[in-house]
PDB file of N, CA and C in Angstrom:
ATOM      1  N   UNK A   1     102.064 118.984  60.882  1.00  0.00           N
ATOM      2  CA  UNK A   1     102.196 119.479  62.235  1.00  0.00           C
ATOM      3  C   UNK A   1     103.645 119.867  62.465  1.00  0.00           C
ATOM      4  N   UNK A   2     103.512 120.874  63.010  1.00  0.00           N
ATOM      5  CA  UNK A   2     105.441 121.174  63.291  1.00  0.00           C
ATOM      6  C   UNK A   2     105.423 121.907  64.540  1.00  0.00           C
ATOM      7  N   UNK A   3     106.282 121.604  65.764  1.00  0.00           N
ATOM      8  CA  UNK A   3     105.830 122.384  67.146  1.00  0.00           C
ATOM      9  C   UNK A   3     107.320 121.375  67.462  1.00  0.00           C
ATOM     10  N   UNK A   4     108.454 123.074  67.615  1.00  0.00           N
ATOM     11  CA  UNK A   4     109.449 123.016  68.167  1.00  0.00           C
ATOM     12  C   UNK A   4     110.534 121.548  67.394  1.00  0.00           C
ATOM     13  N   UNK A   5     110.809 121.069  66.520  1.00  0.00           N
ATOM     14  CA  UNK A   5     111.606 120.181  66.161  1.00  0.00           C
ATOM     15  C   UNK A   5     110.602 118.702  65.788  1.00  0.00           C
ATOM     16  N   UNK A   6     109.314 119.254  65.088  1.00  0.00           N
ATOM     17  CA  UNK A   6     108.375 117.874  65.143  1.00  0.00           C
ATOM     18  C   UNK A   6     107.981 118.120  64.202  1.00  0.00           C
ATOM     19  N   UNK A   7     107.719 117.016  63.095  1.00  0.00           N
ATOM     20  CA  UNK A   7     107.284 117.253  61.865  1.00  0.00           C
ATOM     21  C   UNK A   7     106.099 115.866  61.586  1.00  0.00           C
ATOM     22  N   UNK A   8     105.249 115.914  61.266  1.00  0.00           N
ATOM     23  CA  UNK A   8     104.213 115.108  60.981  1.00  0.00           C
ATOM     24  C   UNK A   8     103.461 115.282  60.297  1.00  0.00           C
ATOM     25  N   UNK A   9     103.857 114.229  58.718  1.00  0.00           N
ATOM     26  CA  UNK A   9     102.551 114.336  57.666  1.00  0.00           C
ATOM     27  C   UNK A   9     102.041 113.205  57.318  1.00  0.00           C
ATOM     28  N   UNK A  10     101.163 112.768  56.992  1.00  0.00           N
ATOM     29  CA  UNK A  10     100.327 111.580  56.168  1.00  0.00           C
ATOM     30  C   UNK A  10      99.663 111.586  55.428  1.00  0.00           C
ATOM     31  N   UNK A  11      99.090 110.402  55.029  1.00  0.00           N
ATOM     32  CA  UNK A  11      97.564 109.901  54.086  1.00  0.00           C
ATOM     33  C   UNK A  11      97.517 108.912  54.149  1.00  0.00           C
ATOM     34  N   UNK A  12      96.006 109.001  54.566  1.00  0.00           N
ATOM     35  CA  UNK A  12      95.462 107.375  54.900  1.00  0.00           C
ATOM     36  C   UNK A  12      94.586 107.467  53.402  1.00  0.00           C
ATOM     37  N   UNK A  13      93.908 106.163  52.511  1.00  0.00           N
ATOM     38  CA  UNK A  13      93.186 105.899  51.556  1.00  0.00           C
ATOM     39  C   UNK A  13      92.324 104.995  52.315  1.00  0.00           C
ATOM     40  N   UNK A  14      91.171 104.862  51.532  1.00  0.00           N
ATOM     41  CA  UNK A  14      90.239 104.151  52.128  1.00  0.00           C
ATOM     42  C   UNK A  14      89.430 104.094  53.758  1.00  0.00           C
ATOM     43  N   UNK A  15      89.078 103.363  54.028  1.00  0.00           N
ATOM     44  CA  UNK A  15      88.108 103.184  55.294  1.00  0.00           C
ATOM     45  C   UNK A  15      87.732 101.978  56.094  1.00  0.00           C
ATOM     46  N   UNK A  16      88.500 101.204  56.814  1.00  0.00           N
ATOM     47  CA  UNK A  16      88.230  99.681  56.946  1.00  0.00           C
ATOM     48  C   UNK A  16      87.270 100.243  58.292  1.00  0.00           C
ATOM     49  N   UNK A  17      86.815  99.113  59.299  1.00  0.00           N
ATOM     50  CA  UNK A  17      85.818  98.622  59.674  1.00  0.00           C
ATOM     51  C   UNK A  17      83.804  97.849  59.505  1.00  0.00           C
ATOM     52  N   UNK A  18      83.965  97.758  58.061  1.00  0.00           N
ATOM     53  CA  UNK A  18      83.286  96.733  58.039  1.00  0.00           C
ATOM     54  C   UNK A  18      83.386  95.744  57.053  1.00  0.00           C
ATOM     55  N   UNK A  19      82.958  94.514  56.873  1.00  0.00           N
ATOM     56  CA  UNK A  19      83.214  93.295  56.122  1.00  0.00           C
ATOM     57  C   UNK A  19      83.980  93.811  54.675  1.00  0.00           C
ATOM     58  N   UNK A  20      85.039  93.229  54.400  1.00  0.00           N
ATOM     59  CA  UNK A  20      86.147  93.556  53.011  1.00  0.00           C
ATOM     60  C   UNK A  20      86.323  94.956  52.940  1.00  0.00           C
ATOM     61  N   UNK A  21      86.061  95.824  53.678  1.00  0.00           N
ATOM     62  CA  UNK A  21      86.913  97.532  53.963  1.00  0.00           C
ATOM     63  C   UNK A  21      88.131  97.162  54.402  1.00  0.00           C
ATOM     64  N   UNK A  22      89.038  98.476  53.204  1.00  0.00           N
ATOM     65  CA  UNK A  22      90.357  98.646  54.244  1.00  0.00           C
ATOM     66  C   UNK A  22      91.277  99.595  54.228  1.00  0.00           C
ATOM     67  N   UNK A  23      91.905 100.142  54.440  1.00  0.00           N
ATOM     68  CA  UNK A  23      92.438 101.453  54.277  1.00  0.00           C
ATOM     69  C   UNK A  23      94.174 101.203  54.428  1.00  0.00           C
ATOM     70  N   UNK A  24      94.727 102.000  53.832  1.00  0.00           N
ATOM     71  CA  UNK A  24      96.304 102.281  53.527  1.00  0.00           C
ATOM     72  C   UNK A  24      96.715 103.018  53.973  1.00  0.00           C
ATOM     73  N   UNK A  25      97.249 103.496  55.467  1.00  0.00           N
ATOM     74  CA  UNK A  25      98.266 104.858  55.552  1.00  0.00           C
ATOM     75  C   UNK A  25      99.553 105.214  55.533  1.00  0.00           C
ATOM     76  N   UNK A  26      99.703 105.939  55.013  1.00  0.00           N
ATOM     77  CA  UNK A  26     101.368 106.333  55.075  1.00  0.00           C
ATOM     78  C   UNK A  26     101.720 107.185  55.697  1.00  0.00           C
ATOM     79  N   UNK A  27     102.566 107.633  56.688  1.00  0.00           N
ATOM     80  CA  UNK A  27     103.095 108.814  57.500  1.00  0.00           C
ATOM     81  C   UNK A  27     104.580 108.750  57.743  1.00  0.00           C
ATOM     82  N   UNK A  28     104.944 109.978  57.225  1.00  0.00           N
ATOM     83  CA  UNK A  28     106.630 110.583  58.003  1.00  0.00           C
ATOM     84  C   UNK A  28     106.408 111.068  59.138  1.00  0.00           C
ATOM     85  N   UNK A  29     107.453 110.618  59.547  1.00  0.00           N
ATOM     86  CA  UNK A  29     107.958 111.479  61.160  1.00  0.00           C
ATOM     87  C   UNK A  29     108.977 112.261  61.253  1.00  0.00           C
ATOM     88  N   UNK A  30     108.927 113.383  61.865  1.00  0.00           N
ATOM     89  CA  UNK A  30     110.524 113.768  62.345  1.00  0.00           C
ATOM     90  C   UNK A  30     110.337 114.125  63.862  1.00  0.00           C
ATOM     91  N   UNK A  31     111.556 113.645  64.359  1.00  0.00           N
ATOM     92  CA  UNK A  31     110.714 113.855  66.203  1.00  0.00           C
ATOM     93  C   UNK A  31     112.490 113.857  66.756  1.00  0.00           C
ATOM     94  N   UNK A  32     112.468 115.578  67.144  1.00  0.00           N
ATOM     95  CA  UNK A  32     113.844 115.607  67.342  1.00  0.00           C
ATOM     96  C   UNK A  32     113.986 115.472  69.126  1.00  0.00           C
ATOM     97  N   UNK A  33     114.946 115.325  69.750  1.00  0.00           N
ATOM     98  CA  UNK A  33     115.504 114.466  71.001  1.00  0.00           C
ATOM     99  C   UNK A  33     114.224 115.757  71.993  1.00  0.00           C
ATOM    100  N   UNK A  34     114.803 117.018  71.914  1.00  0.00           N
ATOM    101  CA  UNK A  34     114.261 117.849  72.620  1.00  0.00           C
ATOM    102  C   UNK A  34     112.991 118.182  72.475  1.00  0.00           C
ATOM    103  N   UNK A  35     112.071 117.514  71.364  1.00  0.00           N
ATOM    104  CA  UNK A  35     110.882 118.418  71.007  1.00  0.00           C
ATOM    105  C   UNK A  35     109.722 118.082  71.573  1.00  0.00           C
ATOM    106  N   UNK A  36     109.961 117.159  72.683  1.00  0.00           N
ATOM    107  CA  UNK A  36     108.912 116.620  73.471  1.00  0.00           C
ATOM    108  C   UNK A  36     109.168 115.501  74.491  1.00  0.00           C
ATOM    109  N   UNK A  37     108.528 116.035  75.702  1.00  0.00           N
ATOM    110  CA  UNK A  37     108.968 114.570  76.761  1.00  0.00           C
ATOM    111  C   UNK A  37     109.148 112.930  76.070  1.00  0.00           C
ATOM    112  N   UNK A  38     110.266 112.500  76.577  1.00  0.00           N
ATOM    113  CA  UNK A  38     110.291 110.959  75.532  1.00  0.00           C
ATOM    114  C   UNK A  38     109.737 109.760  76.365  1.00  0.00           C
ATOM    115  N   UNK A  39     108.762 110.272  77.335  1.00  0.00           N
ATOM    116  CA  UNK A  39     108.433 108.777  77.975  1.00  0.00           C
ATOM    117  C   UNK A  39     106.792 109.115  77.939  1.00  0.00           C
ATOM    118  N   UNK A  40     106.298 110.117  76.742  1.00  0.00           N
ATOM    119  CA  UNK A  40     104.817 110.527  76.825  1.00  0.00           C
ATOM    120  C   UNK A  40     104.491 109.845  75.034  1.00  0.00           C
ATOM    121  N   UNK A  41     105.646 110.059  73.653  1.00  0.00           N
ATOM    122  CA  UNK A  41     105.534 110.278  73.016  1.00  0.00           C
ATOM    123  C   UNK A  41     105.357 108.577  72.292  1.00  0.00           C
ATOM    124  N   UNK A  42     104.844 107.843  71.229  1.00  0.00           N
ATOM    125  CA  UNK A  42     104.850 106.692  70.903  1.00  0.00           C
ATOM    126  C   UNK A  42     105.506 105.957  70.783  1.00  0.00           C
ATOM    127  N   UNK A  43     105.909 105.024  71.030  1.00  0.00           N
ATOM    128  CA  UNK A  43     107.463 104.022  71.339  1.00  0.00           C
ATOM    129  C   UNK A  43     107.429 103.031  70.312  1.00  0.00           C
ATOM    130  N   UNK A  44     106.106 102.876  69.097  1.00  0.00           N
ATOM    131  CA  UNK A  44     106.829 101.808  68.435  1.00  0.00           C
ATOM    132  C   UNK A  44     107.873 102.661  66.897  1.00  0.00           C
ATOM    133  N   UNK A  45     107.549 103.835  67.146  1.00  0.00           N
ATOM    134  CA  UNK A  45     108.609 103.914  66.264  1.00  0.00           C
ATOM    135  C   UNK A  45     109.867 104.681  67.060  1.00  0.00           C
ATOM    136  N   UNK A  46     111.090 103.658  66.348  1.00  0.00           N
ATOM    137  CA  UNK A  46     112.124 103.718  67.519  1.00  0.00           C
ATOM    138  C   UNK A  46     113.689 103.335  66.299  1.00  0.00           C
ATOM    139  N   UNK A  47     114.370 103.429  67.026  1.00  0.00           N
ATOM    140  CA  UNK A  47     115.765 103.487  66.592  1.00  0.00           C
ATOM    141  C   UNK A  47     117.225 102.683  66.880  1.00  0.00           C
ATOM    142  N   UNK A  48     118.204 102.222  66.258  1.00  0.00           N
ATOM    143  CA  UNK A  48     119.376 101.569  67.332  1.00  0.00           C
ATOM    144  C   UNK A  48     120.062 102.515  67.608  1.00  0.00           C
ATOM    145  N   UNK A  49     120.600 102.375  68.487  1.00  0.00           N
ATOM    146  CA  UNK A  49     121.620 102.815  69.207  1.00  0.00           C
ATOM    147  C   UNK A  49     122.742 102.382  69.536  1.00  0.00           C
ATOM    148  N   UNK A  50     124.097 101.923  69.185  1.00  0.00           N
ATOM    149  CA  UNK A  50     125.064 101.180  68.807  1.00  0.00           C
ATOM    150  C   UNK A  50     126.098 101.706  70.314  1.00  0.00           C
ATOM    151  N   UNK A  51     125.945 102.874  70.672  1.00  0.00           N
ATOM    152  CA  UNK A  51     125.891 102.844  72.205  1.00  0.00           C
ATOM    153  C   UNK A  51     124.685 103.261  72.932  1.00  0.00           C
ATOM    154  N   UNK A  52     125.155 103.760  74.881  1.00  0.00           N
ATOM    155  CA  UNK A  52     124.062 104.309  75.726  1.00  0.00           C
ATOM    156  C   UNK A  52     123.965 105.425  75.076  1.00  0.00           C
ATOM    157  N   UNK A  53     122.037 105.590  74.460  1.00  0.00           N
ATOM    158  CA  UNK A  53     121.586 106.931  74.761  1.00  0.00           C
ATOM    159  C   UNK A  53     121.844 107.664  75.966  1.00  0.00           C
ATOM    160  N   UNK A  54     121.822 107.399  76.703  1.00  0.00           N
ATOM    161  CA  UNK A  54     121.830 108.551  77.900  1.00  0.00           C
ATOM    162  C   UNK A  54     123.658 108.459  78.665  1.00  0.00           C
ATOM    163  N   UNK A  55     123.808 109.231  79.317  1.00  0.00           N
ATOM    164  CA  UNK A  55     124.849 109.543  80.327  1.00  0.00           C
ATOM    165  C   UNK A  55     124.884 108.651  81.501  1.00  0.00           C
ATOM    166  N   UNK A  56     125.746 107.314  81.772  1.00  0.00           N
ATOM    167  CA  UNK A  56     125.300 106.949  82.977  1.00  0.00           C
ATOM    168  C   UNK A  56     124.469 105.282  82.882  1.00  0.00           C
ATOM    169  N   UNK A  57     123.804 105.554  81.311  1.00  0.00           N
ATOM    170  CA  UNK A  57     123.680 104.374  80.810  1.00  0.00           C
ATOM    171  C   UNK A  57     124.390 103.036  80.351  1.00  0.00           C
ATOM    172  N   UNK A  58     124.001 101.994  80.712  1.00  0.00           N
ATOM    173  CA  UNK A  58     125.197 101.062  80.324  1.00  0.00           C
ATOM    174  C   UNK A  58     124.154 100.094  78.981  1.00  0.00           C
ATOM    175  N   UNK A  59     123.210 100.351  78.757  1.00  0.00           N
ATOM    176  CA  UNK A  59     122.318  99.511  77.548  1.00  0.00           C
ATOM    177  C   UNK A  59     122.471 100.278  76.386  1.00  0.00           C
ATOM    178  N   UNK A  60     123.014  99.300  75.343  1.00  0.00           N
ATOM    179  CA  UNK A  60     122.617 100.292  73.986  1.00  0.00           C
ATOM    180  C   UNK A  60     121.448  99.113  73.083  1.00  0.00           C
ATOM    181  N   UNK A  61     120.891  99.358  72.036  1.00  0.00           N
ATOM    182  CA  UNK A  61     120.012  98.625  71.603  1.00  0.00           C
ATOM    183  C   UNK A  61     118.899  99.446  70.538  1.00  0.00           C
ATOM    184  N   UNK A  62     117.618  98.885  70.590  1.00  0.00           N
ATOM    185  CA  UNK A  62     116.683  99.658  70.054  1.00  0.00           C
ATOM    186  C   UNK A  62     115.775 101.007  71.076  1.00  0.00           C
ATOM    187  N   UNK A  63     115.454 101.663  70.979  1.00  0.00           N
ATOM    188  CA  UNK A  63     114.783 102.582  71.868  1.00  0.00           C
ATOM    189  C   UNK A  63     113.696 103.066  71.249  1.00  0.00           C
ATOM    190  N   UNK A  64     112.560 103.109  71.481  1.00  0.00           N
ATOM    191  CA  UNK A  64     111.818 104.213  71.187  1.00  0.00           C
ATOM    192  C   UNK A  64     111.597 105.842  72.000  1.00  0.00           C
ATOM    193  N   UNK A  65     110.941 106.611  71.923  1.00  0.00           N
ATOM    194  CA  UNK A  65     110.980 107.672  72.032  1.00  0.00           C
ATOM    195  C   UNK A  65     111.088 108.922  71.370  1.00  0.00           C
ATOM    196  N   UNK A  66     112.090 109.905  71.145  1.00  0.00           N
ATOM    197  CA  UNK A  66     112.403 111.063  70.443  1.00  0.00           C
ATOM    198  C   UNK A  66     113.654 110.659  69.542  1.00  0.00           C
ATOM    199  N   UNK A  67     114.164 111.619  68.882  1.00  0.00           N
ATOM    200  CA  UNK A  67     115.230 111.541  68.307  1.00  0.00           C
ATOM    201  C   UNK A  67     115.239 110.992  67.309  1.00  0.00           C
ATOM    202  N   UNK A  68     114.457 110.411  66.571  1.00  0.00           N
ATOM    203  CA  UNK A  68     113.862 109.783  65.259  1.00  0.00           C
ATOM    204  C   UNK A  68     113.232 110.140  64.188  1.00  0.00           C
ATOM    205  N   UNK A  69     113.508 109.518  63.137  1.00  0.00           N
ATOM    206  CA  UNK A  69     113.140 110.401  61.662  1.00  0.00           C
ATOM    207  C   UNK A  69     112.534 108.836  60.900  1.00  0.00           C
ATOM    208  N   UNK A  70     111.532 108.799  60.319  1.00  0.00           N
ATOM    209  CA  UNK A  70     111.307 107.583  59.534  1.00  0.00           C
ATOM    210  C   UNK A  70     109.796 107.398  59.118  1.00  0.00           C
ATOM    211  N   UNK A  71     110.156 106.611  58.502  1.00  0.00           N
ATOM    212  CA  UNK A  71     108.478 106.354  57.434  1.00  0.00           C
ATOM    213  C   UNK A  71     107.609 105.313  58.405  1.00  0.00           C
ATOM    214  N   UNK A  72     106.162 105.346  57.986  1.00  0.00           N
ATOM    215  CA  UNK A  72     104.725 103.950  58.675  1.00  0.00           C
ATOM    216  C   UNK A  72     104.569 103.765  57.563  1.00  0.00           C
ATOM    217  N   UNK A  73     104.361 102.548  57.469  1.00  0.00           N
ATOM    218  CA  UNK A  73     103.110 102.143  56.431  1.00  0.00           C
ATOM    219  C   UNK A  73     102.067 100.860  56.860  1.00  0.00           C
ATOM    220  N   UNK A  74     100.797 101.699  57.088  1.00  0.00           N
ATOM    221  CA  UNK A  74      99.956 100.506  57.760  1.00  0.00           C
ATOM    222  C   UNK A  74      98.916 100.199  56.865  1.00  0.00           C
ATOM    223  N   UNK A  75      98.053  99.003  57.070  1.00  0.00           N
ATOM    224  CA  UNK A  75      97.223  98.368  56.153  1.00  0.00           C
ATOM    225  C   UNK A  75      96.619  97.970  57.023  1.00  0.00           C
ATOM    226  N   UNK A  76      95.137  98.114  56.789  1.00  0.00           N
ATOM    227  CA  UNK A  76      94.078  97.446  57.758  1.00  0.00           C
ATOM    228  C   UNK A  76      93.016  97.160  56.537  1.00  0.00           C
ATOM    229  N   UNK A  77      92.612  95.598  57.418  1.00  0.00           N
ATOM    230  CA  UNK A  77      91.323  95.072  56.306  1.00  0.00           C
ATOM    231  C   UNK A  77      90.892  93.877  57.025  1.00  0.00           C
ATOM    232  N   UNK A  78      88.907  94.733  57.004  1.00  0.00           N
ATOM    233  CA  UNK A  78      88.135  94.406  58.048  1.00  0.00           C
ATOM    234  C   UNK A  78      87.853  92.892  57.641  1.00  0.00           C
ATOM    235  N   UNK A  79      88.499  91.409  58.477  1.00  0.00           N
ATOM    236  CA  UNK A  79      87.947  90.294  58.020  1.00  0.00           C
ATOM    237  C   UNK A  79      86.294  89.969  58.310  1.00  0.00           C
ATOM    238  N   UNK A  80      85.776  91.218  59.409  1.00  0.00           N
ATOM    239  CA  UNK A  80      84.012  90.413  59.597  1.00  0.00           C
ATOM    240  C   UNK A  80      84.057  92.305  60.248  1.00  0.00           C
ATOM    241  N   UNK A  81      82.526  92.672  60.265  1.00  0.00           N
ATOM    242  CA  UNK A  81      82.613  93.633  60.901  1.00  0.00           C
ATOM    243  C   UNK A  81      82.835  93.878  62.247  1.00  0.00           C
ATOM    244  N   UNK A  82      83.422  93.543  63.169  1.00  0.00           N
ATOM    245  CA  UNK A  82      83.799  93.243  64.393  1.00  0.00           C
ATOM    246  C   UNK A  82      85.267  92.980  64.531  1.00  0.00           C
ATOM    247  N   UNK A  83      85.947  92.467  62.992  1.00  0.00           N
ATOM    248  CA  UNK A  83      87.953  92.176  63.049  1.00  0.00           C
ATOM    249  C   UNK A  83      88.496  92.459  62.381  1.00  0.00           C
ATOM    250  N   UNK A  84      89.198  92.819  62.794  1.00  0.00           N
ATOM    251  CA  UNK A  84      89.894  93.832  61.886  1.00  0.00           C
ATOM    252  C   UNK A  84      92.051  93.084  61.917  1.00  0.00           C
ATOM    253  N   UNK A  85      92.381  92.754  60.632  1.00  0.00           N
ATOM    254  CA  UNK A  85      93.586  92.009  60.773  1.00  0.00           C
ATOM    255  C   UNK A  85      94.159  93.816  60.444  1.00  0.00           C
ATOM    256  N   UNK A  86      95.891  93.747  60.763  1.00  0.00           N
ATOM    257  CA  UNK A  86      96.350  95.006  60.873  1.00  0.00           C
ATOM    258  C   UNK A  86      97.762  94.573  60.508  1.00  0.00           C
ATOM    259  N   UNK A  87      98.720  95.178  59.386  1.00  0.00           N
ATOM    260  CA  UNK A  87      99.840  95.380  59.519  1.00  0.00           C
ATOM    261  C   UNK A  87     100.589  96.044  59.577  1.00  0.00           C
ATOM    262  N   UNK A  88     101.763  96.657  60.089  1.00  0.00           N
ATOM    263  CA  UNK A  88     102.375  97.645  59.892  1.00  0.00           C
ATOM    264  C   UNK A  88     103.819  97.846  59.701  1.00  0.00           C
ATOM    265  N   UNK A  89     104.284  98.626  59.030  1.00  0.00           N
ATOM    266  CA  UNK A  89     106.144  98.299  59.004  1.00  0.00           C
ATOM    267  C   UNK A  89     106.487 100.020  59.334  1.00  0.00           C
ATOM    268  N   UNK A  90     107.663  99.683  60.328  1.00  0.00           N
ATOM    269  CA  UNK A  90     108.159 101.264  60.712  1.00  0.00           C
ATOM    270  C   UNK A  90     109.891 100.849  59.766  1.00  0.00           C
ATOM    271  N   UNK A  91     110.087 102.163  59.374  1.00  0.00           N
ATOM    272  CA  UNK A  91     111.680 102.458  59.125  1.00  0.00           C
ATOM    273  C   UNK A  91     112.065 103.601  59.770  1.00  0.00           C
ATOM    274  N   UNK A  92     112.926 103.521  60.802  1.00  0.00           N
ATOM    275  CA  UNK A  92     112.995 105.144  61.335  1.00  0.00           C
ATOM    276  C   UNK A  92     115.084 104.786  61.559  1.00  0.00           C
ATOM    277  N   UNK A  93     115.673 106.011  61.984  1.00  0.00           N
ATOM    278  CA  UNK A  93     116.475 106.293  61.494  1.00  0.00           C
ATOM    279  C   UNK A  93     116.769 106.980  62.954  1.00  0.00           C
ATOM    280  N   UNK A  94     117.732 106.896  63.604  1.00  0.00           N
ATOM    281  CA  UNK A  94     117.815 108.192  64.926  1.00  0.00           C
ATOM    282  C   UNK A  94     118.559 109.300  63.900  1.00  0.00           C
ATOM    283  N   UNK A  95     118.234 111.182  64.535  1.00  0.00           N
ATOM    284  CA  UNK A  95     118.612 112.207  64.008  1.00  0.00           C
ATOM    285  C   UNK A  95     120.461 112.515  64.453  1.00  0.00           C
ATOM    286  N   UNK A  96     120.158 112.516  65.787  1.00  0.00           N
ATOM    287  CA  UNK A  96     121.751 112.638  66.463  1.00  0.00           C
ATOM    288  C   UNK A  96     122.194 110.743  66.898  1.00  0.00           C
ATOM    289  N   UNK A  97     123.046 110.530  66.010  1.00  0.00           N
ATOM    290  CA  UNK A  97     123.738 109.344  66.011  1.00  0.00           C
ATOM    291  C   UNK A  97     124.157 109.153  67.412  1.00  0.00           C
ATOM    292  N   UNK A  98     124.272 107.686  68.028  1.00  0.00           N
ATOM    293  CA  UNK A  98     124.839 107.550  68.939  1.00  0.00           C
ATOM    294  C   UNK A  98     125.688 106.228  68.756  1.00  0.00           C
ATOM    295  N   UNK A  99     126.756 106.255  68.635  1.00  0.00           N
ATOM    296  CA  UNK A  99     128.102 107.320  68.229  1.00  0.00           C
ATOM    297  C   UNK A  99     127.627 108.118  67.268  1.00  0.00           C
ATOM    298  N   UNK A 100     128.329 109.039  67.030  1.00  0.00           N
ATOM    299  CA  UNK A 100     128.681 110.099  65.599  1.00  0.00           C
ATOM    300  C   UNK A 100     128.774 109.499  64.483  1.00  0.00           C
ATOM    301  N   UNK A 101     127.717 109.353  63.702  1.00  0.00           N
ATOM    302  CA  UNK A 101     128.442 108.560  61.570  1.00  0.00           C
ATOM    303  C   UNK A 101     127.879 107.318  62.651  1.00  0.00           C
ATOM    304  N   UNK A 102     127.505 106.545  63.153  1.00  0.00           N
ATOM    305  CA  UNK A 102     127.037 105.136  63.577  1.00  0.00           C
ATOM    306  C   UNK A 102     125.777 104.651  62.356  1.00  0.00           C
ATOM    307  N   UNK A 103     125.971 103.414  62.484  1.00  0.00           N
ATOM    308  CA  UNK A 103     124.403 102.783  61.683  1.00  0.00           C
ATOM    309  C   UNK A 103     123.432 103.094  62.798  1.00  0.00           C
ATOM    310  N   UNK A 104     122.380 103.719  62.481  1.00  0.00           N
ATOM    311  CA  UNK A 104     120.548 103.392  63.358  1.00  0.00           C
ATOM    312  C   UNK A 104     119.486 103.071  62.605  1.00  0.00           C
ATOM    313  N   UNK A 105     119.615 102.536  61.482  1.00  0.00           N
ATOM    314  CA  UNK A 105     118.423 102.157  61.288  1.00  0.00           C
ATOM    315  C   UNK A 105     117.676 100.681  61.718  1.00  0.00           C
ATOM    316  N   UNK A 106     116.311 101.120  61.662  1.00  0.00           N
ATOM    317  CA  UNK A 106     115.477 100.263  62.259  1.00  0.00           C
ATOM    318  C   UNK A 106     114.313  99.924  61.507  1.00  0.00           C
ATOM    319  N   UNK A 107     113.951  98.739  61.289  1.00  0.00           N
ATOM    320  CA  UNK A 107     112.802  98.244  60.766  1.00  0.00           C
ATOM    321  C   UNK A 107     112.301  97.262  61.824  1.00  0.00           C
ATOM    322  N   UNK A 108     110.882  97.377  61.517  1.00  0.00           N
ATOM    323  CA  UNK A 108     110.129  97.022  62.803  1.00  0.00           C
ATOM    324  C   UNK A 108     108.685  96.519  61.589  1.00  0.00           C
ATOM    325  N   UNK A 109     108.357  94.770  61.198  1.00  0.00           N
ATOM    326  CA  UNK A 109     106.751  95.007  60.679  1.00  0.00           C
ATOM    327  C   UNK A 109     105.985  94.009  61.934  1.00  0.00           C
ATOM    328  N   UNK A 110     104.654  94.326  62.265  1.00  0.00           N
ATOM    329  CA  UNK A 110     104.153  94.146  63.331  1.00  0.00           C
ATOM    330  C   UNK A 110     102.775  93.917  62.313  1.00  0.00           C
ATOM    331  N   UNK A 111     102.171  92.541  63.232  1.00  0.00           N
ATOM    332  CA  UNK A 111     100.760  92.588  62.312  1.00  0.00           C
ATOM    333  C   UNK A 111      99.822  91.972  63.562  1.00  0.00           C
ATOM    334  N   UNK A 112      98.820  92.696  63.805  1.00  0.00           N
ATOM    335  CA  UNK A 112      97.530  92.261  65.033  1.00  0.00           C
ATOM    336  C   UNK A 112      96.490  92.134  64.370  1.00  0.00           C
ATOM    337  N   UNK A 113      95.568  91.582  64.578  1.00  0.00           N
ATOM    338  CA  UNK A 113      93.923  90.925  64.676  1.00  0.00           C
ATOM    339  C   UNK A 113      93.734  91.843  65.806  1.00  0.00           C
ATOM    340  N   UNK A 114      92.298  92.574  65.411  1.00  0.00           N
ATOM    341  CA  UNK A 114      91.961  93.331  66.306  1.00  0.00           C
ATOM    342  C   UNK A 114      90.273  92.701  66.352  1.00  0.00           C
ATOM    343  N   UNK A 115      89.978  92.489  67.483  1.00  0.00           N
ATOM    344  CA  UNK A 115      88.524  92.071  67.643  1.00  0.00           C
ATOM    345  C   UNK A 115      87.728  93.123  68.477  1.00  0.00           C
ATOM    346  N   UNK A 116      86.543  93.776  68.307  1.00  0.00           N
ATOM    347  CA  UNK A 116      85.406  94.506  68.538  1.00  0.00           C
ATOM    348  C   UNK A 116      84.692  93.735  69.259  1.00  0.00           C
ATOM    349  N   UNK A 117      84.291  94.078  70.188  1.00  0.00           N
ATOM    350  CA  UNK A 117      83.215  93.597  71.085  1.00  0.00           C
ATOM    351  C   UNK A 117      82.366  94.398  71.885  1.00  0.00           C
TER     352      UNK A 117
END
């Protein structure tokens, strides 16, 4: 997918939702500051910021939103047909540093139990 400063590719393997199914995906991102409203677009992959993103701002920290470049890698595997355990690890990277030459990288692994009902 590419629309205005946005780049999005993947592959998922496999197929989880029922008993011992499970599937592997991998996806890059590139998601530049301007290429889309940043309070519409997915927030767990996100970035540091070593100062304020914005003008006026006094927080620097992690952010999600735009301005980010970085790898998913998720794993799902169905424990009953109804649960599904889930992990995932983000590495993303902000594009325009905040400062200039600053460290942003970010790792983020997150793992949910998802139950069907």
């Amino acid at each position: 997918m590419k629309h205005g400063g946005c780049h999005l590719a993947g592959i998922t393997f496999g197929k989880s939702g029922k008993k011992g199914l499970w599937d592997l995906t991998y996806r890059y991102e590139y998601l530049e500051a301007d290429a889309w409203y940043d309070q519409v677009v997915d927030d767990d992959p996100s970035a540091y910021y070593q100062a304020p993103p914005t003008p006026g701002s006094t927080a620097s920290g992690v952010f999600g939103g735009t301005n980010f470049k970085g790898h998913m890698v998720k794993l799902n595997y169905s424990l009953a047909d109804s649960l599904t355990f889930t992990v995932t690890c983000l590495v993303d990277e902000l594009i325009a540093k905040s400062p200039t030459g600053s460290q942003s990288d970010a790792t983020h692994i997150m793992a949910d139990l998802m139950w069907k009902f």
